[in-house]
C-alpha atoms as a PDB file:
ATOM      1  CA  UNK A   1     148.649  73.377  85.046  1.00  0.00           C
ATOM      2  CA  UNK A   2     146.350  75.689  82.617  1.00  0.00           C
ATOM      3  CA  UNK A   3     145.768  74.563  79.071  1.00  0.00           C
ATOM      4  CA  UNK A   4     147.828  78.209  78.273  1.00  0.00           C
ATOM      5  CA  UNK A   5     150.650  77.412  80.214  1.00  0.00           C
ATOM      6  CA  UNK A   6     151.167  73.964  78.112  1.00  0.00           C
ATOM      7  CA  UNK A   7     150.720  76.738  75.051  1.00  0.00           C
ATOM      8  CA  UNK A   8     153.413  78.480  75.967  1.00  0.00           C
ATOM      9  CA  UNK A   9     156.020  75.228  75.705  1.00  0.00           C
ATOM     10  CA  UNK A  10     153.647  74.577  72.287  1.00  0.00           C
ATOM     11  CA  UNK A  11     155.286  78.191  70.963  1.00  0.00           C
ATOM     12  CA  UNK A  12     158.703  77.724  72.013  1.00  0.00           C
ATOM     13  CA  UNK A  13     158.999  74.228  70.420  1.00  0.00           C
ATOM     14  CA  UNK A  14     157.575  75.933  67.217  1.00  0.00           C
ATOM     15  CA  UNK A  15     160.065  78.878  67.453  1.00  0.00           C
ATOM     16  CA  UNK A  16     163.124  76.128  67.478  1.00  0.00           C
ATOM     17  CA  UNK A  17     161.991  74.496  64.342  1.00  0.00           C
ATOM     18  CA  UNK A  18     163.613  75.436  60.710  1.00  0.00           C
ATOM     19  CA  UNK A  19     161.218  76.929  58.282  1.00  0.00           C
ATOM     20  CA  UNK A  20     160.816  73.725  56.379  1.00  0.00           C
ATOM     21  CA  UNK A  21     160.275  72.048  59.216  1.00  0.00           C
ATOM     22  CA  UNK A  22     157.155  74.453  60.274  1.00  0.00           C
ATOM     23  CA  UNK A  23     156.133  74.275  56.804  1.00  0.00           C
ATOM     24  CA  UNK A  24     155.911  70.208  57.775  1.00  0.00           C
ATOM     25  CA  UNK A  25     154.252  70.767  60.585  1.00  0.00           C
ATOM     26  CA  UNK A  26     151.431  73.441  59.803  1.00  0.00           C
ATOM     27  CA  UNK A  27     150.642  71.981  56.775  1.00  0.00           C
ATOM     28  CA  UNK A  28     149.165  69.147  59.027  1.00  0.00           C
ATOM     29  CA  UNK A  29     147.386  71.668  61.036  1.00  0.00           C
ATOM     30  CA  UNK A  30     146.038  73.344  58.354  1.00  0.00           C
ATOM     31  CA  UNK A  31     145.187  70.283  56.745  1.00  0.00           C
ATOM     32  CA  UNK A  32     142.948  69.374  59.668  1.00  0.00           C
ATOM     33  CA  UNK A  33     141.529  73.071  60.421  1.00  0.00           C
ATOM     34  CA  UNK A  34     140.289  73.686  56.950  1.00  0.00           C
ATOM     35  CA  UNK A  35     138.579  69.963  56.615  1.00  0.00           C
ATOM     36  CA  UNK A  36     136.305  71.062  59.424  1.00  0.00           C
ATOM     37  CA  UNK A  37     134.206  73.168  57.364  1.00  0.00           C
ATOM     38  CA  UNK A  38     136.049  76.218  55.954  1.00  0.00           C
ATOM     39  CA  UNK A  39     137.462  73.815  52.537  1.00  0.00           C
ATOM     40  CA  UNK A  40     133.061  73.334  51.994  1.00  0.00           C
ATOM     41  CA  UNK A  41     133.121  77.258  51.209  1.00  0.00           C
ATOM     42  CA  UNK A  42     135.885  76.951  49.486  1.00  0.00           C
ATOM     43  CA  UNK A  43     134.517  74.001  46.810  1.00  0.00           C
ATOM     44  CA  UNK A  44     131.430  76.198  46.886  1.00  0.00           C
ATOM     45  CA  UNK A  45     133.442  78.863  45.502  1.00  0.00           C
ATOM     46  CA  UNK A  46     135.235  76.787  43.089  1.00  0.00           C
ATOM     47  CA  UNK A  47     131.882  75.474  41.818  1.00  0.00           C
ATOM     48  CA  UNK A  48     130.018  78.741  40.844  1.00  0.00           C
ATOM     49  CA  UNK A  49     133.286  80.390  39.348  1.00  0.00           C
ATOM     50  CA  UNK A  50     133.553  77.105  37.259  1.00  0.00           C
ATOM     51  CA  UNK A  51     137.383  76.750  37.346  1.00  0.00           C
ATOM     52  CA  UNK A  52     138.130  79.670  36.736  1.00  0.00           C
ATOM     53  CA  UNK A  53     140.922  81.449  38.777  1.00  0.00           C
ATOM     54  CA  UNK A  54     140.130  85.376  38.499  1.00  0.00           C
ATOM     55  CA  UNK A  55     136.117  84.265  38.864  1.00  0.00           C
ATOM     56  CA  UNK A  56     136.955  82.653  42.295  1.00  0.00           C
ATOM     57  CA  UNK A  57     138.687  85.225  43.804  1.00  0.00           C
ATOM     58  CA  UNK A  58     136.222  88.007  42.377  1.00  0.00           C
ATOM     59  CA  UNK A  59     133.730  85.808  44.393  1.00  0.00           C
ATOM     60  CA  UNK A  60     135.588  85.561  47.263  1.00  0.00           C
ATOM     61  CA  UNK A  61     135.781  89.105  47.875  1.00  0.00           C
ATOM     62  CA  UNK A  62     132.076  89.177  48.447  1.00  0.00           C
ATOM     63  CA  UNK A  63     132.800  86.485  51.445  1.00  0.00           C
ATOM     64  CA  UNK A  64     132.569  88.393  54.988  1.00  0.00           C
ATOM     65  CA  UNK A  65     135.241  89.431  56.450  1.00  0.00           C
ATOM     66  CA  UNK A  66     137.549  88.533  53.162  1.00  0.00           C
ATOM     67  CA  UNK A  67     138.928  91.028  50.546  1.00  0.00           C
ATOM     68  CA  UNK A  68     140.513  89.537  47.401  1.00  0.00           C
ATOM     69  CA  UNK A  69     142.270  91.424  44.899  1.00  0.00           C
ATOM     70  CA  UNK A  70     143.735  90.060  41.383  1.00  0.00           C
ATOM     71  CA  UNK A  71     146.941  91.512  41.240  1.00  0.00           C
ATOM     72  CA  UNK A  72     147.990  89.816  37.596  1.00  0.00           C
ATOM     73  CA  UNK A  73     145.127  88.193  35.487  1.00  0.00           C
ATOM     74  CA  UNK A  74     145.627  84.224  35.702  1.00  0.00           C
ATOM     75  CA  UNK A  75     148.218  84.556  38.174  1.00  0.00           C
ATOM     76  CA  UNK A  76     148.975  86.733  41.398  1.00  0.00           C
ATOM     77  CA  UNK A  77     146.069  86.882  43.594  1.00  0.00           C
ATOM     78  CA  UNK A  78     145.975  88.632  47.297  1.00  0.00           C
ATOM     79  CA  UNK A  79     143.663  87.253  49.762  1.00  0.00           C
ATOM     80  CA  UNK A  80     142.593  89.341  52.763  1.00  0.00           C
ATOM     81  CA  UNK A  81     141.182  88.524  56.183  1.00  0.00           C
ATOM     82  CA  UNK A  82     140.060  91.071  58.309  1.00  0.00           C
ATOM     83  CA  UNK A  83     140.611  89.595  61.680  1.00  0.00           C
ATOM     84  CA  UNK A  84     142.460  86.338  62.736  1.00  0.00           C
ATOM     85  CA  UNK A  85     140.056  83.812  62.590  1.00  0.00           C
ATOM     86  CA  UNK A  86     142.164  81.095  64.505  1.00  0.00           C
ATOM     87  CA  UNK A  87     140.763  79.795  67.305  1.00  0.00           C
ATOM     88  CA  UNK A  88     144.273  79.278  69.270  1.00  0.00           C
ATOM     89  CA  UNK A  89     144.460  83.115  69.123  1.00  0.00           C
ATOM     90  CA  UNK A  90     140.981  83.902  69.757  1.00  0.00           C
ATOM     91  CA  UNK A  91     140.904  81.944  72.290  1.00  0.00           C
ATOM     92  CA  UNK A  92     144.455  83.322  73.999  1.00  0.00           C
ATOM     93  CA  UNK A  93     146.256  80.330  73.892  1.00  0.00           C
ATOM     94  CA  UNK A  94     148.836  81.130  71.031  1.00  0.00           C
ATOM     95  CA  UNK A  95     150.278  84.598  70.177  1.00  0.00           C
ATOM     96  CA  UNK A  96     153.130  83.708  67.710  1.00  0.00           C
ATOM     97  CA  UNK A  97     153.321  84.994  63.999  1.00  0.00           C
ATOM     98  CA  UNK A  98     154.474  81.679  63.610  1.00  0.00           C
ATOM     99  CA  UNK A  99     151.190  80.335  63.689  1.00  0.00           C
ATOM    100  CA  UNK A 100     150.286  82.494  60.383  1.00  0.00           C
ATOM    101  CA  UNK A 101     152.377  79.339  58.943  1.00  0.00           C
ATOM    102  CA  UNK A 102     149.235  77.125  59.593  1.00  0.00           C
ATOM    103  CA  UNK A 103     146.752  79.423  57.645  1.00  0.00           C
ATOM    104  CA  UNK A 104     149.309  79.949  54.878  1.00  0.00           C
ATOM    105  CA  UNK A 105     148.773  75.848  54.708  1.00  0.00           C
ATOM    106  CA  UNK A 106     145.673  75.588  54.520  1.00  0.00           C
ATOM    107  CA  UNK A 107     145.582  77.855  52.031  1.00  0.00           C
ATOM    108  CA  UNK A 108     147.578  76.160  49.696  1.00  0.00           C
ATOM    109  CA  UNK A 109     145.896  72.535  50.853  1.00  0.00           C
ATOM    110  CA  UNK A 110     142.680  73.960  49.802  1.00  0.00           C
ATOM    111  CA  UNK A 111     144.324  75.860  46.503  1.00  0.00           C
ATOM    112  CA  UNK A 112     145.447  71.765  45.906  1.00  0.00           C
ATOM    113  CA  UNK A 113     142.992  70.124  46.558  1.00  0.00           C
ATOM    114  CA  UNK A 114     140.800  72.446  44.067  1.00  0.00           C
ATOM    115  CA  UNK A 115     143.141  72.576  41.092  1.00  0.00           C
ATOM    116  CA  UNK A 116     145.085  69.732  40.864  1.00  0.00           C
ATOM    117  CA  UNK A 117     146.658  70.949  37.564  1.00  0.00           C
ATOM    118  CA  UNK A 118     148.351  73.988  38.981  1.00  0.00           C
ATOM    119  CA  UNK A 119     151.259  74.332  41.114  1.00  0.00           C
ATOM    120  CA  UNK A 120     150.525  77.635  43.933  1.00  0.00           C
ATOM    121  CA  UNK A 121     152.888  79.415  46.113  1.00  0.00           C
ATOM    122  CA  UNK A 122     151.629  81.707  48.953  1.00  0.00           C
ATOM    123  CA  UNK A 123     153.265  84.115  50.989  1.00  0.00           C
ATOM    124  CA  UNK A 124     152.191  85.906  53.872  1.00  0.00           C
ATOM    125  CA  UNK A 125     152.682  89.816  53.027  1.00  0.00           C
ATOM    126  CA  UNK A 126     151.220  90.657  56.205  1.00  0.00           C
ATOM    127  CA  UNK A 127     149.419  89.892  59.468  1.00  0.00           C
ATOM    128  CA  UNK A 128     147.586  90.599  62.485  1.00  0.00           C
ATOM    129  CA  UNK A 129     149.820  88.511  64.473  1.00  0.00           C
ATOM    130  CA  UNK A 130     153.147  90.460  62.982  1.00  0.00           C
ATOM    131  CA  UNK A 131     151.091  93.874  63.597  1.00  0.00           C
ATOM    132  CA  UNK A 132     148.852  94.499  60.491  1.00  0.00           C
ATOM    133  CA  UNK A 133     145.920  95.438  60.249  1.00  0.00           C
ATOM    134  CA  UNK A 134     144.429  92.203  58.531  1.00  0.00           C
ATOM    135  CA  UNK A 135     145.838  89.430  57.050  1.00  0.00           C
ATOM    136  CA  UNK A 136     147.050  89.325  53.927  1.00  0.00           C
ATOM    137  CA  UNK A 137     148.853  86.351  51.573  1.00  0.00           C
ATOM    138  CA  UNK A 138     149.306  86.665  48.045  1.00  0.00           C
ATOM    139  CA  UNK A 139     148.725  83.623  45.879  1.00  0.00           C
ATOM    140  CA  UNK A 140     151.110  83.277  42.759  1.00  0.00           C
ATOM    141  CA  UNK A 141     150.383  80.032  40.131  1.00  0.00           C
ATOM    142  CA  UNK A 142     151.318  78.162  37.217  1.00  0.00           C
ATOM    143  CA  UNK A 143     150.418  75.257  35.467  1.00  0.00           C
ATOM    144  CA  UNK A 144     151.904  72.144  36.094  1.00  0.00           C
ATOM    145  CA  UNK A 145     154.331  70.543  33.607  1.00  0.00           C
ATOM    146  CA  UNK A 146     153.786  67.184  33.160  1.00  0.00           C
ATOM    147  CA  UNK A 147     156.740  65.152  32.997  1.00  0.00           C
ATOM    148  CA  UNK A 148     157.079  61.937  31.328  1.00  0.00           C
END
């Protein structure tokens, strides 16, 4: 048996799973995938924008292979890649959109992890494994409401 054969079973199990429950899953993934080097950038980012949402993602845009747009001051970001940088699919083992679940995950992990005093949603507008062009997820936040 081939590695892309057990990949095949891997996509099928992931296509019988409720949203929520691929949410569960890839968030695990993505976890783990951006922890191996791409959340370092990330901090990186964080650091030289100081905080500061709209300063991040005007930085991020000059990342390669990355467009960024701020859609609504303080807000509504999109974040563009311009190729599918997963290795599953680069590598021909997975061709599911369903895997775009695990970069919308890491994502928000690494949106988390960086500002702990904002809650983020992210939603994939578009992507190379549904088609597009590139991939594209727009980031919407607010702040967090402390409860007592």
């Amino acid at each position: 048996m081939k590695l892309s054969d057990w990949f095949k079973g891997f996509e099928k199990g992931i296509a019988r799973m409720s949203s929520d429950q691929r949410e569960t899953f890839f968030s695990e993934c993505g976890k783990n995938c951006v922890q191996c080097g791409t959340l370092q950038i990330y901090k990186e980012l964080y650091e030289k924008a100081h905080g500061d949402l709209d300063l991040f993602f005007t930085i991020a845009n000059e990342l390669p292979g990355v467009r960024s747009e701020i859609v609504k001051k303080g807000s509504t970001y999109h974040l563009c890649f311009m190729e599918c940088t997963c290795l599953l699919h680069k590598q021909g083992y997975v061709g599911t959109p369903l895997l775009c679940e695990c970069s919308k995950q890491s994502i928000l992990y690494v949106l988390h992890s960086l500002w702990k005093d904002k809650t983020f949603q992210v939603t994939i507008c578009e992507s190379i494994l549904r088609g597009g062009k590139y991939c594209q997820m727009q980031i919407d936040t607010k702040i967090k409401i402390q409860t007592l």
